[in-house]
N, C-alpha and C. Protein backbone atom coordinates (compact mmCIF):
# COMPACT_ATOMS: atom_id res chain seq x y z
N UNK A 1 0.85 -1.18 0.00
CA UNK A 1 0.00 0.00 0.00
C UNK A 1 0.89 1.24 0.00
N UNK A 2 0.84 2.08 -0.53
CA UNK A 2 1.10 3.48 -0.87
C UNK A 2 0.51 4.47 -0.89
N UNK A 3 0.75 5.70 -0.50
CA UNK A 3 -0.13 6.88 0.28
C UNK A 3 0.62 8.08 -0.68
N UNK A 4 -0.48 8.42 -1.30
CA UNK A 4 -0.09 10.18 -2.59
C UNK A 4 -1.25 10.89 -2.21
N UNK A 5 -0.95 12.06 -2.36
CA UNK A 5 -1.42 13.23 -2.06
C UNK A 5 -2.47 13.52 -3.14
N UNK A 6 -3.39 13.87 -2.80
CA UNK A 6 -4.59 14.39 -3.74
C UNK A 6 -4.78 16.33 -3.55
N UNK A 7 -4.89 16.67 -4.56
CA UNK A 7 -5.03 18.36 -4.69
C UNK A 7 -6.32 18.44 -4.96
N UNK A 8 -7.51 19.00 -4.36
CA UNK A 8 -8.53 19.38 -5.23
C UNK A 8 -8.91 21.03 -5.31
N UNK A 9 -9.53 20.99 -6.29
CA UNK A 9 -10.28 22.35 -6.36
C UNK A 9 -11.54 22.44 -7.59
N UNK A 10 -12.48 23.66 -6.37
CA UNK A 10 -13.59 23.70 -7.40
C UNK A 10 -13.58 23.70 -8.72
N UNK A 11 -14.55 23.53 -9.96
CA UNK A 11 -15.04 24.07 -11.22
C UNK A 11 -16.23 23.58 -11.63
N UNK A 12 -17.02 25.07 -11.26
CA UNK A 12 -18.42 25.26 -11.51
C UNK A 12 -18.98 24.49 -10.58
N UNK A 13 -19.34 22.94 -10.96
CA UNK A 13 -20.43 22.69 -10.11
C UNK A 13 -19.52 21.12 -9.72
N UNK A 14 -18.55 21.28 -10.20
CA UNK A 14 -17.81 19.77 -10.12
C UNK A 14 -16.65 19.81 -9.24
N UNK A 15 -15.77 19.17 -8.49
CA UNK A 15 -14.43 19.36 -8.00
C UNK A 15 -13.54 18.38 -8.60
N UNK A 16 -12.30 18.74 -8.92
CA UNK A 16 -11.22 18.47 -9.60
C UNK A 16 -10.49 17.84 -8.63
N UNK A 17 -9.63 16.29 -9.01
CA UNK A 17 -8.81 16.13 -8.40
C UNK A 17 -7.53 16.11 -9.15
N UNK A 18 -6.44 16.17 -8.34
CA UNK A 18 -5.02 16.16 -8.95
C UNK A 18 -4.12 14.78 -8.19
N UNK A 19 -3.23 14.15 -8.49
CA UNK A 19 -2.59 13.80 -7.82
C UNK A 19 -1.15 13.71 -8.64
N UNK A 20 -0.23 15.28 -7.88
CA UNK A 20 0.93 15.50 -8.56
C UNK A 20 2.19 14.03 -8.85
N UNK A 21 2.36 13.56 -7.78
CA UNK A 21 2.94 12.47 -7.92
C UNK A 21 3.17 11.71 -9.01
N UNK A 22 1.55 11.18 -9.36
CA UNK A 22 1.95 10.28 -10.55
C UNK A 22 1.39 10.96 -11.96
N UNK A 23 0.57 11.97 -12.10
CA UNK A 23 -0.16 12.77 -12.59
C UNK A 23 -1.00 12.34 -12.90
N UNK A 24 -1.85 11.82 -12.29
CA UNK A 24 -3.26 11.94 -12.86
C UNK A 24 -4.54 12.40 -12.48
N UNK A 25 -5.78 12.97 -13.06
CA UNK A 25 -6.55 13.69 -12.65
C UNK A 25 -8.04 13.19 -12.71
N UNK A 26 -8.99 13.78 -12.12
CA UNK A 26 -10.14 13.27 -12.19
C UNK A 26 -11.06 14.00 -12.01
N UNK A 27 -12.07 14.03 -11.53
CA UNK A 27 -13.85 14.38 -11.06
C UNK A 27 -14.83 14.05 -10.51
N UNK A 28 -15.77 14.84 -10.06
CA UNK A 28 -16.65 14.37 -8.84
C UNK A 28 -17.60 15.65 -8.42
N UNK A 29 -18.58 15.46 -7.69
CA UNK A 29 -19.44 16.49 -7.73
C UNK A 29 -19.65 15.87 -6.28
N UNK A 30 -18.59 15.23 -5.82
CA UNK A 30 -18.85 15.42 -3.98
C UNK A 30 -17.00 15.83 -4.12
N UNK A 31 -16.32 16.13 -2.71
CA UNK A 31 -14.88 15.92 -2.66
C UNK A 31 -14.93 14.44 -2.73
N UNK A 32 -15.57 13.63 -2.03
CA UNK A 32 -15.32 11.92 -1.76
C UNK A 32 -15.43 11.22 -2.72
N UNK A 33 -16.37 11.86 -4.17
CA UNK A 33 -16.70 11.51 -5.47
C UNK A 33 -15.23 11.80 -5.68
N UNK A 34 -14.72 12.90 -5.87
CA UNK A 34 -13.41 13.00 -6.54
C UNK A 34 -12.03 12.23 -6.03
N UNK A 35 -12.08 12.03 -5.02
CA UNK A 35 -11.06 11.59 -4.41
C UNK A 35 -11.44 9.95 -4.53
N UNK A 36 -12.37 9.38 -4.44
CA UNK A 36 -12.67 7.84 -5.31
C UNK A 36 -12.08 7.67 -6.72
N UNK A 37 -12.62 8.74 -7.36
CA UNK A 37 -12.46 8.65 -8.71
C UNK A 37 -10.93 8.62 -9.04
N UNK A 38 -10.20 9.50 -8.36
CA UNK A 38 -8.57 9.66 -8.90
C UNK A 38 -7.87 8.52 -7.64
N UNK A 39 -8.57 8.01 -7.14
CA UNK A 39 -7.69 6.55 -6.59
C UNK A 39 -7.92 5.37 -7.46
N UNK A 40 -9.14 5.40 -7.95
CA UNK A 40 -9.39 4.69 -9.13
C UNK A 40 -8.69 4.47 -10.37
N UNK A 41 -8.27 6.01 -10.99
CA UNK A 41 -7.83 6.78 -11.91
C UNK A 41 -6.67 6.27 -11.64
N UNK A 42 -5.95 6.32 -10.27
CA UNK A 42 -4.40 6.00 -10.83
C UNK A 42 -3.88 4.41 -9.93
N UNK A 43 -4.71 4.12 -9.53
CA UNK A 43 -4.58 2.52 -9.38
C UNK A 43 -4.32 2.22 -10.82
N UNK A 44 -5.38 2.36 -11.59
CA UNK A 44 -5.49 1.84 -13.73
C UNK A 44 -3.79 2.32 -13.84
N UNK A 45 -3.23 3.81 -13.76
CA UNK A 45 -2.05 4.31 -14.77
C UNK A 45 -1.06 3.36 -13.52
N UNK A 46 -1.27 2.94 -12.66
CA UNK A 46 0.22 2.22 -11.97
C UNK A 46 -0.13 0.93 -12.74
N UNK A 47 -1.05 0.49 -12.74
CA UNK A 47 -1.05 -1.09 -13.37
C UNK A 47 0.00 -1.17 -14.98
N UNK A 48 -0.52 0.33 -14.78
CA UNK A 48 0.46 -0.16 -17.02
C UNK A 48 1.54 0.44 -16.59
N UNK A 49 1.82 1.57 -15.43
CA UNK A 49 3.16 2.54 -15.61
C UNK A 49 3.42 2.50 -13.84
N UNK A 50 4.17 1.46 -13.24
CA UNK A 50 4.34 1.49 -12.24
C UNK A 50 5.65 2.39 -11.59
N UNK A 51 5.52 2.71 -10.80
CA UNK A 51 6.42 4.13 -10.08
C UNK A 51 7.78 2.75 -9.94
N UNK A 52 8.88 4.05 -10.29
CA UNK A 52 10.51 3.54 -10.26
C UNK A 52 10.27 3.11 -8.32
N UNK A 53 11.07 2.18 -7.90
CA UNK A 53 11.17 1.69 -6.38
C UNK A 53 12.30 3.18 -5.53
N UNK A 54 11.35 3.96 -4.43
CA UNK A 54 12.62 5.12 -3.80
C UNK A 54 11.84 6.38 -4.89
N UNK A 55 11.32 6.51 -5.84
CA UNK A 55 10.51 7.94 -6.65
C UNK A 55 9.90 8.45 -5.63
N UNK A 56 10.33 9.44 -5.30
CA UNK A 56 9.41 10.18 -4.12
C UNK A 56 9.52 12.15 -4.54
N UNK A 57 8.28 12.35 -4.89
CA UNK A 57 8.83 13.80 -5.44
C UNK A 57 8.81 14.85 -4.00
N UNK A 58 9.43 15.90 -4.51
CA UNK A 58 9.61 16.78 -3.56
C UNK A 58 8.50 17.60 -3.69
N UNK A 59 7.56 17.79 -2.69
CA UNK A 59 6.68 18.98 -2.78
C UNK A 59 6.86 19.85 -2.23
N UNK A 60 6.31 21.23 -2.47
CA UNK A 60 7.00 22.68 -1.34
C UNK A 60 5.91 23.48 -1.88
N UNK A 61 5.87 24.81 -1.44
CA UNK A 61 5.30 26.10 -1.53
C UNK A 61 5.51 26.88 -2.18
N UNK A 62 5.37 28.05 -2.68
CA UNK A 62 6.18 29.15 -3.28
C UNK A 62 5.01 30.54 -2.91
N UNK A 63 5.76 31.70 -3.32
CA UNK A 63 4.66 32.67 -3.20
C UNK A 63 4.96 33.95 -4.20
N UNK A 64 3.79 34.20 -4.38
CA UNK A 64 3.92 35.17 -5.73
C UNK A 64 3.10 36.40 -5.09
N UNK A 65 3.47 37.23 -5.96
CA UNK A 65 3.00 39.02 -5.68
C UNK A 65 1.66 38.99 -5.96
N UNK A 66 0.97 39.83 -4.77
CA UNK A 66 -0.55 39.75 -4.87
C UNK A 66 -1.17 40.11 -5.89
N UNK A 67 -0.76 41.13 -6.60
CA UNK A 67 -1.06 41.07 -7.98
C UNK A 67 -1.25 40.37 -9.04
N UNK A 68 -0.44 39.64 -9.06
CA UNK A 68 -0.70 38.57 -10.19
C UNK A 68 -1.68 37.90 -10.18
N UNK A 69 -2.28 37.52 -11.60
CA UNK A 69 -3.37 36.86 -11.81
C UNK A 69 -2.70 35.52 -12.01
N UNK A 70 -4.16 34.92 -11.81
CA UNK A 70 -4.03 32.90 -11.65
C UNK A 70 -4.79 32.74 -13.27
């Protein structure tokens, strides 16, 4: 068993999942819908593209000027 990080965020009426790690993404119109869906989602991409043994990415923060647009 193996434990990756899920990112979500709204759009419109649906929530988005991410999971940077292995990249793959998904959908759901609960968070628990989405977060099913992209464990689902990348259970399938490890079966054909399984992670190198020790791949562990680095995640961090950054911060940008309030100005800037997203």
């Amino acid at each position: 068993m193996r434990t990756f990080t899920a990112v979500l965020y709204r759009e419109e009426d649906m929530y988005v999942a991410e999971c940077s790690e292995v990249g793959t993404v998904s959908q759901g119109r609960t968070v628990e819908e989405a977060v099913a869906n992209l464990k689902e989602a990348t259970e399938l991409y490890l079966e054909e593209f399984p992670l190198e043994d020790g791949r562990r990415p680095i995640i961090t923060t950054f911060e940008v000027a309030e100005g800037a647009r997203a």
